[in-house]
C-alpha atoms as a PDB file:
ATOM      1  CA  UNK A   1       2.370 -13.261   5.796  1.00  0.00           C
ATOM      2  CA  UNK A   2       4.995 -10.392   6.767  1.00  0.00           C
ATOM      3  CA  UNK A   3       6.760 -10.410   9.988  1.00  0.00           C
ATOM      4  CA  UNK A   4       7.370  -7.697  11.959  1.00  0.00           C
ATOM      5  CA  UNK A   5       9.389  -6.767  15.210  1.00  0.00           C
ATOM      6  CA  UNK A   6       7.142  -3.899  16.918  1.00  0.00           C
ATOM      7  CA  UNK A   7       8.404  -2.774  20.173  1.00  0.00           C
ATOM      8  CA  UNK A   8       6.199  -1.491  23.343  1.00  0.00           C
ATOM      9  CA  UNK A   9       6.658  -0.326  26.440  1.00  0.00           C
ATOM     10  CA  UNK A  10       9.950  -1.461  25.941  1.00  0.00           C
ATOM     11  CA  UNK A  11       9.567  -5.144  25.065  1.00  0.00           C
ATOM     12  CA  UNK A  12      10.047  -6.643  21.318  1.00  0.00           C
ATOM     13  CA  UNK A  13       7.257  -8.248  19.924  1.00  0.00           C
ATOM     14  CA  UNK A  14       7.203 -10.345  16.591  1.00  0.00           C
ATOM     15  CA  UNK A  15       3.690  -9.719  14.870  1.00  0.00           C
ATOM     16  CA  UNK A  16       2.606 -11.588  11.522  1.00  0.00           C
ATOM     17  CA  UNK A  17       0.436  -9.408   9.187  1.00  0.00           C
ATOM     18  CA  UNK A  18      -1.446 -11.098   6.558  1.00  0.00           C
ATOM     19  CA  UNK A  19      -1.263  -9.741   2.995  1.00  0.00           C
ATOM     20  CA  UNK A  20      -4.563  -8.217   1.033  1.00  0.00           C
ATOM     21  CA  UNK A  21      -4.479  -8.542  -2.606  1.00  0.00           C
ATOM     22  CA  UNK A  22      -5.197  -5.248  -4.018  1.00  0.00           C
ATOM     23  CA  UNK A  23      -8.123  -7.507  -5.912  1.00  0.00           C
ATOM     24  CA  UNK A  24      -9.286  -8.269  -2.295  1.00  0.00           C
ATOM     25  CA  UNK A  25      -9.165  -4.448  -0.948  1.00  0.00           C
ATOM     26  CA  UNK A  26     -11.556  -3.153  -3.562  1.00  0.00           C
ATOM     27  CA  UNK A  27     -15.344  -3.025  -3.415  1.00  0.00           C
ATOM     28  CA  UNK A  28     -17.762  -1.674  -5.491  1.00  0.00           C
ATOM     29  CA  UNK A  29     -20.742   0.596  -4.001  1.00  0.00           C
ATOM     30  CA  UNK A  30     -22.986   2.304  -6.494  1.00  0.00           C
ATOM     31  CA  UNK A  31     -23.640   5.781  -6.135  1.00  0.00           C
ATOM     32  CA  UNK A  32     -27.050   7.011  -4.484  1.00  0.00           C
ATOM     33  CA  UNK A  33     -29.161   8.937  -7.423  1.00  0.00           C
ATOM     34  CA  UNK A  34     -32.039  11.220  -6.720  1.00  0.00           C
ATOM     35  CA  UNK A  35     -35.161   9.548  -7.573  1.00  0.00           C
ATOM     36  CA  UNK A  36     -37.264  12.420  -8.529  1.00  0.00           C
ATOM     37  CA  UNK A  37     -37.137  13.565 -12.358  1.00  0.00           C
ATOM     38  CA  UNK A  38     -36.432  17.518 -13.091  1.00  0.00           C
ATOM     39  CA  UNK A  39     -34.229  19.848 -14.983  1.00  0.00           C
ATOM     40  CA  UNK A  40     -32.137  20.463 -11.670  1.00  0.00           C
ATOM     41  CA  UNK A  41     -29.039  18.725 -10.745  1.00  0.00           C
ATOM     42  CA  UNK A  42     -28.183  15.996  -9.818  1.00  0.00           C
ATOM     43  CA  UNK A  43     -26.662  14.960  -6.690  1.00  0.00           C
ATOM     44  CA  UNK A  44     -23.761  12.407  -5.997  1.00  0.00           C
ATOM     45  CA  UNK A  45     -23.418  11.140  -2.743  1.00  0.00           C
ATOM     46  CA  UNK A  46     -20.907   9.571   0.011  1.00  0.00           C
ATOM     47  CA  UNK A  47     -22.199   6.349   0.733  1.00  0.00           C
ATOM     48  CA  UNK A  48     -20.005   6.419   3.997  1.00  0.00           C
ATOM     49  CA  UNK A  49     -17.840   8.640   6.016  1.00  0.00           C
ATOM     50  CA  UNK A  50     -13.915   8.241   4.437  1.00  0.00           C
ATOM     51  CA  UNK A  51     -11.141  10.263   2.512  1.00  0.00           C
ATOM     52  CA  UNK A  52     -11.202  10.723  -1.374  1.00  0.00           C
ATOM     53  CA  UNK A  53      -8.136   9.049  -3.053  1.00  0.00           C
ATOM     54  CA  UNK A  54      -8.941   9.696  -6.549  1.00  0.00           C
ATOM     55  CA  UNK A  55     -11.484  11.822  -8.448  1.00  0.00           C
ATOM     56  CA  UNK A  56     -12.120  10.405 -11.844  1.00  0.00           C
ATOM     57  CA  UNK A  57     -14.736  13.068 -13.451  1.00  0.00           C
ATOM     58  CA  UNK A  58     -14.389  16.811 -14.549  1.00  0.00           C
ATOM     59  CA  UNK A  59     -16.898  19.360 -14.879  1.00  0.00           C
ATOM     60  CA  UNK A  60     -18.376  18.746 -18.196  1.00  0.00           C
ATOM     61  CA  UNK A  61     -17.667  15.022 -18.306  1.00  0.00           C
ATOM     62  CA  UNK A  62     -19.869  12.760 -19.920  1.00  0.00           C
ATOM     63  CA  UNK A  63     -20.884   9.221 -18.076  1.00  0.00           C
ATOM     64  CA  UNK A  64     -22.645   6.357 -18.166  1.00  0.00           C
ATOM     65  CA  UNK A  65     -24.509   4.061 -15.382  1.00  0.00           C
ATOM     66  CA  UNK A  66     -21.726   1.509 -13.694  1.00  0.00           C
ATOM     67  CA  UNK A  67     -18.795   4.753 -14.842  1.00  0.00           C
ATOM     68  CA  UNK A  68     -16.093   4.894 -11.840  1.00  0.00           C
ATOM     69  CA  UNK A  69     -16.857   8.398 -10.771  1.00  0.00           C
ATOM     70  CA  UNK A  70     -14.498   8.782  -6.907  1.00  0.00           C
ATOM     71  CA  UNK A  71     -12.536   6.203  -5.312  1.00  0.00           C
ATOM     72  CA  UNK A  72     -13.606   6.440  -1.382  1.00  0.00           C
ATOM     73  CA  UNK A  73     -11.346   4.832   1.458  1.00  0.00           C
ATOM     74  CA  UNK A  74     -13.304   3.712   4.085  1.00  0.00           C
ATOM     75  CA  UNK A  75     -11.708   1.453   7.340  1.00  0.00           C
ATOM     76  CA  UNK A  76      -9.028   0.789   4.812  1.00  0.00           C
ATOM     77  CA  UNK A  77     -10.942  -0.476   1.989  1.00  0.00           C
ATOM     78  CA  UNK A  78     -10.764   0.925  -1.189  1.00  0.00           C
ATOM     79  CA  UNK A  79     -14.355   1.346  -2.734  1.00  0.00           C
ATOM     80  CA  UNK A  80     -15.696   2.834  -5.822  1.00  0.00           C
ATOM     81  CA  UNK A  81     -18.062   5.331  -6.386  1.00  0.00           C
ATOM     82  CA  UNK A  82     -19.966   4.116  -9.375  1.00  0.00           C
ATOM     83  CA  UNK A  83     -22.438   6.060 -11.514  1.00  0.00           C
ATOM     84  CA  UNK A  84     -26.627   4.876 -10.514  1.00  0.00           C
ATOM     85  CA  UNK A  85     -27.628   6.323 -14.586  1.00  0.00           C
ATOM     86  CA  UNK A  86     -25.966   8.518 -17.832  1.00  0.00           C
ATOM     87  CA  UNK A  87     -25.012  12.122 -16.882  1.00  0.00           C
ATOM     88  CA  UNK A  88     -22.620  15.022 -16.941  1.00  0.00           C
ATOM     89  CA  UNK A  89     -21.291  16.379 -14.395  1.00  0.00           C
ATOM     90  CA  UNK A  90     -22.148  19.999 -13.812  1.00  0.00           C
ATOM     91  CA  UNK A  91     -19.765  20.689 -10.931  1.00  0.00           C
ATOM     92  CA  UNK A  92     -17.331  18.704  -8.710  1.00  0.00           C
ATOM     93  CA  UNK A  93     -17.359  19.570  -4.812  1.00  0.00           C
ATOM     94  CA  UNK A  94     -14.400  17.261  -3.402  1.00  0.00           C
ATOM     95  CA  UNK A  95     -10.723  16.721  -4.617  1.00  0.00           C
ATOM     96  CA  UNK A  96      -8.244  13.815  -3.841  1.00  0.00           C
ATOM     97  CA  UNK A  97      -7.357  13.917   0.248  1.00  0.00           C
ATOM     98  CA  UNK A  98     -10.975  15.084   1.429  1.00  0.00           C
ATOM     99  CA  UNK A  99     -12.699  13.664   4.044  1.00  0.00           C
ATOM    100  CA  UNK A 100     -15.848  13.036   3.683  1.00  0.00           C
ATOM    101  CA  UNK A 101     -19.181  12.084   5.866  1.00  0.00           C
ATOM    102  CA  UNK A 102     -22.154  10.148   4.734  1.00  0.00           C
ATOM    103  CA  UNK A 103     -24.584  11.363   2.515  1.00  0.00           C
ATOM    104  CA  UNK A 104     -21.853  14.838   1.716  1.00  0.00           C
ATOM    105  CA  UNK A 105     -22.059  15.861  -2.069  1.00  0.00           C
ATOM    106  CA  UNK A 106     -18.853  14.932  -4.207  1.00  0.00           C
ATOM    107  CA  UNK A 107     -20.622  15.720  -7.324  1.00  0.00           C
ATOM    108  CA  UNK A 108     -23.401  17.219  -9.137  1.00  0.00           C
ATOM    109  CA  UNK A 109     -24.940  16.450 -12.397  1.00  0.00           C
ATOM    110  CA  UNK A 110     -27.771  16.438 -15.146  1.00  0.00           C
END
């Protein structure tokens, strides 16, 4: 635990804020995948509304199911964006500091 002096209104208050492992912070959510079969792409999707703090794919990367594809923040969890099945990315709609809704495209692939 930290301790803090925060002061409101005036008045000093001490606060104790418990420390999150960055082990704890991280969760994994897999990505949603389009369950119809054609030769269009491919569509990944926000699984939540939050802000994008890394992108780990380029256009023309090659991945595979369970790949780390975007790390999301959401209510100040860090969670990643995993591949649902093998691709490549065809085109990349979201870099690092976005916001993002639920169900926006980050990514598109075949």
């Amino acid at each position: 635990m930290k301790k803090y002096i925060v002061t409101i209104n005036g008045k000093k208050f001490e606060v104790e804020v418990e420390e999150v492992s960055k082990k704890e912070q991280t969760s994994v959510i897999e990505a949603k995948k389009e369950t119809a079969v054609s030769s269009h792409d491919k569509d990944v999707k926000a699984p939540m509304p939050g802000t994008i703090l890394d992108v780990k794919v380029k256009v023309g990367d090659k991945f595979k199911k369970g790949d780390v594809l975007f790390i999301l923040e959401a209510m100040k969890m860090e969670n990643e964006i995993m591949a649902g099945e093998d691709g490549v990315i065809t085109e990349v709609l979201v870099s690092k500091g976005n916001s993002v809704s639920t169900d926006e495209i980050l990514a598109k692939y075949k």
